[in-house]
C-alpha atoms as a PDB file:
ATOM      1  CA  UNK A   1     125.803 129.695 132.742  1.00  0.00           C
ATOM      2  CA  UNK A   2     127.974 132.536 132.681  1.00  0.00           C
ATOM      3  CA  UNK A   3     126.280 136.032 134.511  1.00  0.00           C
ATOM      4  CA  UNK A   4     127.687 138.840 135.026  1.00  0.00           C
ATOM      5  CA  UNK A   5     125.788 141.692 137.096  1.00  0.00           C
ATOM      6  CA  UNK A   6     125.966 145.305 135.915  1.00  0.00           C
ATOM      7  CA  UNK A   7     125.679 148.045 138.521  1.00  0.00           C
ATOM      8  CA  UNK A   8     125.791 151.932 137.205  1.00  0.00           C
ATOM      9  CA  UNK A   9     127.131 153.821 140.053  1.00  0.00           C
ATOM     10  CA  UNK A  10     126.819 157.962 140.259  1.00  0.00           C
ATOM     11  CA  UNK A  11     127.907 159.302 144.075  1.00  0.00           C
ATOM     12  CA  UNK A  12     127.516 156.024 145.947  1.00  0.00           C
ATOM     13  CA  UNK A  13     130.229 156.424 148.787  1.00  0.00           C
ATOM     14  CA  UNK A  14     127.796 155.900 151.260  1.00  0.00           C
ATOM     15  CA  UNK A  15     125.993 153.041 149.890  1.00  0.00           C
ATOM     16  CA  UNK A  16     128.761 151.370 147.567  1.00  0.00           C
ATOM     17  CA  UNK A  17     130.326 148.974 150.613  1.00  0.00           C
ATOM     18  CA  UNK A  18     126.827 147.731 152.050  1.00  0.00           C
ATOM     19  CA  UNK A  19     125.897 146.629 148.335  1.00  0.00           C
ATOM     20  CA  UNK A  20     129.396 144.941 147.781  1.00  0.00           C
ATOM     21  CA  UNK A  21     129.062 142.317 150.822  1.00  0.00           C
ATOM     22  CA  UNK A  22     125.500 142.637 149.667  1.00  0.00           C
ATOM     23  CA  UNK A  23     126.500 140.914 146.152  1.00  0.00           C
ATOM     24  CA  UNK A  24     129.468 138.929 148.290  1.00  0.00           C
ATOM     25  CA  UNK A  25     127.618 135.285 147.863  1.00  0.00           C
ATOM     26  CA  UNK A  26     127.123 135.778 144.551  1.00  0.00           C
ATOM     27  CA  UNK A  27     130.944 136.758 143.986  1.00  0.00           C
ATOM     28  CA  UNK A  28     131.577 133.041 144.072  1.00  0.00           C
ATOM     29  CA  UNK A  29     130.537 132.196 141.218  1.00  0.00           C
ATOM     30  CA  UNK A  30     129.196 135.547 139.023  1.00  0.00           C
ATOM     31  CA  UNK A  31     131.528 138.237 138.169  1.00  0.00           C
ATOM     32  CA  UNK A  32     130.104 141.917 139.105  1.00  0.00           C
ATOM     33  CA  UNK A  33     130.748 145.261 136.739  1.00  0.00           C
ATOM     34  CA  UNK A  34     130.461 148.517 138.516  1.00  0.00           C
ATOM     35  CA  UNK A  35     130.109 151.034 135.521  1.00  0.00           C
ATOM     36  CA  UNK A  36     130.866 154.303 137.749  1.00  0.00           C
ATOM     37  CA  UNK A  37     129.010 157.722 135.506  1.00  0.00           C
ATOM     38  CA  UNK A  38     132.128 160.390 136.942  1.00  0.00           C
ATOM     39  CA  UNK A  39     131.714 160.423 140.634  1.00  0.00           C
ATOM     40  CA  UNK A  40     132.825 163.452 142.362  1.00  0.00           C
ATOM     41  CA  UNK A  41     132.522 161.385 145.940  1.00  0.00           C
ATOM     42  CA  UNK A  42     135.002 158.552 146.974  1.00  0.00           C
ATOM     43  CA  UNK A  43     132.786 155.935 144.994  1.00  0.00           C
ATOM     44  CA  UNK A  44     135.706 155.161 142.425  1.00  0.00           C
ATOM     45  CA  UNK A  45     138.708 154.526 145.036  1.00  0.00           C
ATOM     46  CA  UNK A  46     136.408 152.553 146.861  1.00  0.00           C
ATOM     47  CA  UNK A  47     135.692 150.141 143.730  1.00  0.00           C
ATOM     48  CA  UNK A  48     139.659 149.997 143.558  1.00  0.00           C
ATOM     49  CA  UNK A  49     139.871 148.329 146.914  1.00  0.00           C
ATOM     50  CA  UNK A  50     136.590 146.566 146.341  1.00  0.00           C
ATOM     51  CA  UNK A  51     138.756 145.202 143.137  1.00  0.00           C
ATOM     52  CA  UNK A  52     141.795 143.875 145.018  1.00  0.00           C
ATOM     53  CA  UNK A  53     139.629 142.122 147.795  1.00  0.00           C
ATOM     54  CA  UNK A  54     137.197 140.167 145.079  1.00  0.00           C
ATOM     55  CA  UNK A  55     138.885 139.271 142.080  1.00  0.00           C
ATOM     56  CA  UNK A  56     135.523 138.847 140.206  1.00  0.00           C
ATOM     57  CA  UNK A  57     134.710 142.492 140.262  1.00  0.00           C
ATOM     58  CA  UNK A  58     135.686 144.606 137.190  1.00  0.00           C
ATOM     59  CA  UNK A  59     134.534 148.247 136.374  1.00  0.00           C
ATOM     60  CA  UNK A  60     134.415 151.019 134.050  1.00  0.00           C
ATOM     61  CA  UNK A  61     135.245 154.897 135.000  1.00  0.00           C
ATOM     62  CA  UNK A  62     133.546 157.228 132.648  1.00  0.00           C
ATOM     63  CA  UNK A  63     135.323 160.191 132.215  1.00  0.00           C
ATOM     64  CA  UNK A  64     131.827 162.754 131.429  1.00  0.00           C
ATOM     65  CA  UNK A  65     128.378 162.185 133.471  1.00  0.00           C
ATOM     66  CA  UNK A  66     126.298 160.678 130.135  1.00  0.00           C
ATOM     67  CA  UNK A  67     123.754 159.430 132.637  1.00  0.00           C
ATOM     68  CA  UNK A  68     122.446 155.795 133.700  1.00  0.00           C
ATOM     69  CA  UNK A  69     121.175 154.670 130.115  1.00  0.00           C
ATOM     70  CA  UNK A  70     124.287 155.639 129.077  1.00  0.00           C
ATOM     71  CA  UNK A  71     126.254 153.696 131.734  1.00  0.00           C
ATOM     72  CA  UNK A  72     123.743 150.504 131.608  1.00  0.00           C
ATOM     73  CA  UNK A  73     124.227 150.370 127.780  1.00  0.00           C
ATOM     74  CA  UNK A  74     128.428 150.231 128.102  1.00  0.00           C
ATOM     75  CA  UNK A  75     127.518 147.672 130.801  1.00  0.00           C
ATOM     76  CA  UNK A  76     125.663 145.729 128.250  1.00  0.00           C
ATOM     77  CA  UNK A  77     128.201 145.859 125.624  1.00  0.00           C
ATOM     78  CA  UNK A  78     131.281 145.062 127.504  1.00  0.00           C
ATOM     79  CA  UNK A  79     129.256 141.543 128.956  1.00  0.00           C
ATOM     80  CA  UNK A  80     128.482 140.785 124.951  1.00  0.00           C
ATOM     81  CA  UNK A  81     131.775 141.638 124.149  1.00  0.00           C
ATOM     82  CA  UNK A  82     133.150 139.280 126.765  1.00  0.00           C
ATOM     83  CA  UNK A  83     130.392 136.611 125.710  1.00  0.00           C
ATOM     84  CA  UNK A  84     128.701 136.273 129.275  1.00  0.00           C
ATOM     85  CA  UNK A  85     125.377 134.142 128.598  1.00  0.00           C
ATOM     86  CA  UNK A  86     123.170 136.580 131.475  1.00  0.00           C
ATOM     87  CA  UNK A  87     123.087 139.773 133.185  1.00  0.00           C
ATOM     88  CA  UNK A  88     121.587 140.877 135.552  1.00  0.00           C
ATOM     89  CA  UNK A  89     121.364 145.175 135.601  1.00  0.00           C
ATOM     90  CA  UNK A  90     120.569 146.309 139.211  1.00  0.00           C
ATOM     91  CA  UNK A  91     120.928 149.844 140.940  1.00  0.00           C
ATOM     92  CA  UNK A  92     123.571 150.685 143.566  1.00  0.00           C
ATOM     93  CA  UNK A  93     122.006 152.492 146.404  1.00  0.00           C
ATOM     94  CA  UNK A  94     120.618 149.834 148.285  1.00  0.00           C
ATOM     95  CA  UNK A  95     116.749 149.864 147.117  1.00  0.00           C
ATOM     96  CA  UNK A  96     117.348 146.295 145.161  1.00  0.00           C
ATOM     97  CA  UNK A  97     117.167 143.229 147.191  1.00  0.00           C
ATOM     98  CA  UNK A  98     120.122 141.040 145.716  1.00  0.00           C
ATOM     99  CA  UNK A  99     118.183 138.026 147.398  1.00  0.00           C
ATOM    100  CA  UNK A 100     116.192 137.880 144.198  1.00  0.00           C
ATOM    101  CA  UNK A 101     119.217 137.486 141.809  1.00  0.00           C
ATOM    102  CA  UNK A 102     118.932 133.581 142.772  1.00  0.00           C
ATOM    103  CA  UNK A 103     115.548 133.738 141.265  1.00  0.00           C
ATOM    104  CA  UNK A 104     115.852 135.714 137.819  1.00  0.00           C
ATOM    105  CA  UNK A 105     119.110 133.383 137.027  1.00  0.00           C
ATOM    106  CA  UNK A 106     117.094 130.606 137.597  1.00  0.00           C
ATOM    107  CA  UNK A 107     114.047 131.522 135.508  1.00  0.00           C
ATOM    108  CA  UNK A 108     116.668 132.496 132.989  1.00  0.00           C
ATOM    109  CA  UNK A 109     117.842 128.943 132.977  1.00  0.00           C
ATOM    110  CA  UNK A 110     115.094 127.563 132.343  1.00  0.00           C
ATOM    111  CA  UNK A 111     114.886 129.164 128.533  1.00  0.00           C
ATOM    112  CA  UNK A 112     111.187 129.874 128.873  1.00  0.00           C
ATOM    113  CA  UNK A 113     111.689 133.770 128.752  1.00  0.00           C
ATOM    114  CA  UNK A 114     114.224 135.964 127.101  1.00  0.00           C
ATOM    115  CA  UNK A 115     113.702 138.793 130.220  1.00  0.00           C
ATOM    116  CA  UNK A 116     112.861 139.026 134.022  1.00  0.00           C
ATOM    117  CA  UNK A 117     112.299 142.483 134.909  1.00  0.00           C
ATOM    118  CA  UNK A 118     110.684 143.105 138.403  1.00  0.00           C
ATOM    119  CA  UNK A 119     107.311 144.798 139.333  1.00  0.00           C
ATOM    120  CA  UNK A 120     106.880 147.254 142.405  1.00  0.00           C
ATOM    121  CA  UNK A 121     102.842 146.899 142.239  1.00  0.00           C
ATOM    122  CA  UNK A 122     102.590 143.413 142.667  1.00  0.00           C
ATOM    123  CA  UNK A 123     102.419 143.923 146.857  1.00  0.00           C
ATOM    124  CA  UNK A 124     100.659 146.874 147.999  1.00  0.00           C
ATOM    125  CA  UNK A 125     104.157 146.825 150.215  1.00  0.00           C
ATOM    126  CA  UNK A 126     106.199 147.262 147.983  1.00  0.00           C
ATOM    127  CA  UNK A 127     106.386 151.100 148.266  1.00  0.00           C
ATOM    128  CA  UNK A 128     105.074 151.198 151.637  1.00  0.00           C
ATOM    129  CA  UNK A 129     108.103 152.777 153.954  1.00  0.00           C
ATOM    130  CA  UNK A 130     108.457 155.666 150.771  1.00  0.00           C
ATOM    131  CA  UNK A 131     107.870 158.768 151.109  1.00  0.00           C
ATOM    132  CA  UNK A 132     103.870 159.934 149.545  1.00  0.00           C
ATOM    133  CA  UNK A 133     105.942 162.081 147.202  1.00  0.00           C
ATOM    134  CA  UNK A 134     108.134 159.456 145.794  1.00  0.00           C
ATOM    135  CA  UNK A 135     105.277 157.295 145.595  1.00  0.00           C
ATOM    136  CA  UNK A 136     102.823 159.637 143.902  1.00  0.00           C
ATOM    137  CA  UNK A 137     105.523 160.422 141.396  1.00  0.00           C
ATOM    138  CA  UNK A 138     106.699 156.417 140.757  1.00  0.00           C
ATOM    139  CA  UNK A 139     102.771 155.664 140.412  1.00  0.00           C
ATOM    140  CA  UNK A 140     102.056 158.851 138.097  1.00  0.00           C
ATOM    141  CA  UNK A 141     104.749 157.511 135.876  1.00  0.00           C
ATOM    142  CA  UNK A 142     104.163 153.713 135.941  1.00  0.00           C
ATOM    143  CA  UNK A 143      99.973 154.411 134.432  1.00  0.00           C
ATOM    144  CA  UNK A 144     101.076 157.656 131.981  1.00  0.00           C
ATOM    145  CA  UNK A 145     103.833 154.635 130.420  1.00  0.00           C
ATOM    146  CA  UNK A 146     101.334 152.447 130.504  1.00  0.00           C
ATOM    147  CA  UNK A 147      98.451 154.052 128.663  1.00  0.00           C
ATOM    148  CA  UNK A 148     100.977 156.170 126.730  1.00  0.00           C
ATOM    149  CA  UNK A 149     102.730 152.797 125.317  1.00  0.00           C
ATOM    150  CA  UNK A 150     100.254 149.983 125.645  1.00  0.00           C
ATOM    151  CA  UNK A 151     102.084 148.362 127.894  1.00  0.00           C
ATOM    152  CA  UNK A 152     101.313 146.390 131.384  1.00  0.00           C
ATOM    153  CA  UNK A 153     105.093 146.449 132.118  1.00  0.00           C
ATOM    154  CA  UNK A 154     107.108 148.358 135.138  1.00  0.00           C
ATOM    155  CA  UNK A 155     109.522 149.697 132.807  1.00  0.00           C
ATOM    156  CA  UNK A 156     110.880 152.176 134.879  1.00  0.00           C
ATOM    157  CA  UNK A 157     112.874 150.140 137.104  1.00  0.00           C
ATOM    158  CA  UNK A 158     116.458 148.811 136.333  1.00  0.00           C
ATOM    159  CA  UNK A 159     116.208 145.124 138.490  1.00  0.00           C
ATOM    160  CA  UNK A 160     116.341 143.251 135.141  1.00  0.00           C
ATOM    161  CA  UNK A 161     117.645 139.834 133.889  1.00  0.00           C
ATOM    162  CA  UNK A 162     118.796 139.118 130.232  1.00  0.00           C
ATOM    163  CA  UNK A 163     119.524 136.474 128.101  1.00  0.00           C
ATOM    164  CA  UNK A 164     121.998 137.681 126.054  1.00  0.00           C
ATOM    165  CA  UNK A 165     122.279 134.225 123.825  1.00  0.00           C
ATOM    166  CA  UNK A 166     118.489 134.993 122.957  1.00  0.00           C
ATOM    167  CA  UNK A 167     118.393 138.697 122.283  1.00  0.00           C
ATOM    168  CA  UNK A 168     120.203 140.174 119.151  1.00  0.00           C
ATOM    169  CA  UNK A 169     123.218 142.651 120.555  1.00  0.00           C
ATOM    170  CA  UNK A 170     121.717 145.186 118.235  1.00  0.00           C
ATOM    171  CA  UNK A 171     118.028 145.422 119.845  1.00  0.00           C
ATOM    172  CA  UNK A 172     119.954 146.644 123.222  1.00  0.00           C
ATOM    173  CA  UNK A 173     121.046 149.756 121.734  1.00  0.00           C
ATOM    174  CA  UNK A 174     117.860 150.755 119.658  1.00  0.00           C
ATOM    175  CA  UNK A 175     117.224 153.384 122.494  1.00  0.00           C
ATOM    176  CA  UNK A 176     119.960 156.176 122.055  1.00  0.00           C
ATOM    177  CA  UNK A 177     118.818 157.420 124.934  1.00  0.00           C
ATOM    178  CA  UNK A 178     121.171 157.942 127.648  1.00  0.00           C
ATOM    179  CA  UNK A 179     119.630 158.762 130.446  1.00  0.00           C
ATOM    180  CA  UNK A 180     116.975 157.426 132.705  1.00  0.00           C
ATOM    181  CA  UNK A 181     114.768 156.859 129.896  1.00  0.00           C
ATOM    182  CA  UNK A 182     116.291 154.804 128.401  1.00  0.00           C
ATOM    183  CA  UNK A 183     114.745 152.219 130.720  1.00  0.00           C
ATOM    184  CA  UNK A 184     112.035 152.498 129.337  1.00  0.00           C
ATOM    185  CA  UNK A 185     112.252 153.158 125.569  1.00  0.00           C
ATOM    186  CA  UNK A 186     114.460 149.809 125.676  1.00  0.00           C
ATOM    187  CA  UNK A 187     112.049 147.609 127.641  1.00  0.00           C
ATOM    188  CA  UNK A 188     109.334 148.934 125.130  1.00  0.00           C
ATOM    189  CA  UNK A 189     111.429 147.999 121.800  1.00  0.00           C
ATOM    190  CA  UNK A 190     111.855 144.247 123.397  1.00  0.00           C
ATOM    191  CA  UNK A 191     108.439 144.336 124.043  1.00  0.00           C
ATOM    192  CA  UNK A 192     107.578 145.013 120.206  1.00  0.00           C
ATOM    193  CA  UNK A 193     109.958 142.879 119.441  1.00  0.00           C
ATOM    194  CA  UNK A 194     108.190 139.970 120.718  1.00  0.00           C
ATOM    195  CA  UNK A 195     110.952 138.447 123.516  1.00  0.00           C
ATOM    196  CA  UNK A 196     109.407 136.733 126.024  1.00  0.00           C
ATOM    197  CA  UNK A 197     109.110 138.864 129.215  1.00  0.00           C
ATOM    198  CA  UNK A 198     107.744 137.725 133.066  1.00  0.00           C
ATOM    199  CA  UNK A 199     107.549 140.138 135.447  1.00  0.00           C
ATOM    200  CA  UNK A 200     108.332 139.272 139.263  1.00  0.00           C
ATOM    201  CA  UNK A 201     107.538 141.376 142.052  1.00  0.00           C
ATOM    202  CA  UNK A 202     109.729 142.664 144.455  1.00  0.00           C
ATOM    203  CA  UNK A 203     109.578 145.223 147.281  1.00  0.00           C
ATOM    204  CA  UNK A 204     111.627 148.121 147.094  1.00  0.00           C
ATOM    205  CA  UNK A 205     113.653 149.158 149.617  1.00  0.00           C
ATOM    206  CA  UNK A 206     113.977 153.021 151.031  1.00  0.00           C
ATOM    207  CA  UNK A 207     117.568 154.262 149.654  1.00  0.00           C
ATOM    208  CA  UNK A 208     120.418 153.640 152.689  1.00  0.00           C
ATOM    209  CA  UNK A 209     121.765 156.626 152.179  1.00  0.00           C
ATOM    210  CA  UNK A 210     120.986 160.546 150.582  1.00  0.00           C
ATOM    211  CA  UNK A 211     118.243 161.036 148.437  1.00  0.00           C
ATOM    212  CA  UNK A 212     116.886 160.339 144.938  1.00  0.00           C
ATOM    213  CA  UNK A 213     118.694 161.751 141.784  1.00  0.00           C
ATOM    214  CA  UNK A 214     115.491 162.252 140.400  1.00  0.00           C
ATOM    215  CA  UNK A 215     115.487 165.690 139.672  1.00  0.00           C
ATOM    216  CA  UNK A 216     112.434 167.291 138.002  1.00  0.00           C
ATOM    217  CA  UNK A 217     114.621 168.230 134.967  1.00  0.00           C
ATOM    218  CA  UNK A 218     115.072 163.747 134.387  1.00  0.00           C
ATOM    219  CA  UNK A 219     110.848 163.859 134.788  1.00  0.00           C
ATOM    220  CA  UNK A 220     110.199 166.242 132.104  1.00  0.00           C
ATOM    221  CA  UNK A 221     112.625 165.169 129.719  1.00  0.00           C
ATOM    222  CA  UNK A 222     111.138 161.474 130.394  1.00  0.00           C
ATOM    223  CA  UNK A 223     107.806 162.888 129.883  1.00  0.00           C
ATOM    224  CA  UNK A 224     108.548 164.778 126.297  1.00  0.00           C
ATOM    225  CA  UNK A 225     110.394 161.547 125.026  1.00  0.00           C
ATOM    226  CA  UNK A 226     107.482 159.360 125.899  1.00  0.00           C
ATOM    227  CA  UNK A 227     105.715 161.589 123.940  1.00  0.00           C
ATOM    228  CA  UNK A 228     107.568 161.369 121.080  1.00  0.00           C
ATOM    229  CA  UNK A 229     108.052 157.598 121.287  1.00  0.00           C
ATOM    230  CA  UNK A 230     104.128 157.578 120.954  1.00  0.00           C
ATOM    231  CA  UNK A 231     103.493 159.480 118.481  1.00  0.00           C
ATOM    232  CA  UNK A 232     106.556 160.412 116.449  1.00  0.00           C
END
């Protein structure tokens, strides 16, 4: 099977190298895309060097900040474009365990669902070494999506698996969204759409570096388009 693993990158100089020899095992046989949403750090001329050391990595510099929807979406494309049969879409700053790639591939493999996405309520863990405010807020917005969208799914978070020989190119882009929620407006469409979706939990790590760019701005504009994807 051939996976490729999509990583949207915005300011990750500090995190970019540890999730590189992260992914370094998996370089043997899986090629990596680091789609890079204008950095204004060193993340970009580190993915250069990262390029010439690990022939499997290829990347995409966007020349305007569109956002992570944005970014996951030309991830998404270029892997259908280059007929890859799996992807895997994770984030860069160190919170994803790549230890669990090994598993989604696998379940992929096996044909019985179309989607692995991961769940950070599984473990009471899994959130455990976050802060109460980050937790509050990740909570708050995992049970208003649920009840908002009838839905029992974590669709907030971006660990995912896809088979991209079982889901129709066009059903990826049926969010135009292009920022964070497009997480979840996408996960909600394949949902309706009847693919077959498992959930696996996973424990998420504390970021290695910085902070969140969750700003309050990316909550309320998540917040008015749920609304609107409920009841417009």
């Amino acid at each position: 099977m051939k996976v490729i693993i999509i990583i949207p990158t915005l300011n990750e100089e500090n995190s970019i190298k540890k999730l590189v020899y992260g992914l370094k095992e998996y370089l043997k046989q899986y090629s990596v895309l680091i789609v890079d949403d204008n950095s204004s750090d060193t993340t970009q001329s580190q993915i250069i060097k990262f390029k010439k050391k690990f022939k499997r990595i290829n990347f995409i510099f966007k020349k305007k900040n569109f956002g992570i929807g944005s970014a996951i979406k030309d991830g998404i494309k270029y892997a259908i474009q280059k007929k890859y049969d799996a992807c895997i879409t994770m984030d860069a700053d160190g919170t994803h365990d790549p230890k669990k790639i090994t598993k989604m591939i696998k379940i992929i493999k096996n044909k019985k669902y179309d989607i692995v996405s991961t769940n950070r309520f599984y473990y009471k863990e899994s959130l455990k070494k976050w802060s109460f405010y980050r937790i509050f807020l990740t909570k708050l917005r995992y049970y208003i999506v649920r009840v908002l969208l009838n839905t029992n799914l974590d669709s907030s978070g971006n660990f995912r698996a896809y088979n991209l020989t079982k889901i129709k190119s066009k059903h990826f882009f049926l969010s135009k969204n292009k920022s964070y929620f497009y997480l979840i407006e996408s996960l909600f469409y394949l949902e309706k759409l009847n693919y077959k979706i498992i959930e696996i939990p996973i424990i998420l790590h504390p970021r290695n570096f910085d902070t969140s760019k969750m700003r309050f701005k990316h909550i309320l504009a998540s917040l008015i388009s749920l609304l609107k994807l409920r009841f417009f």
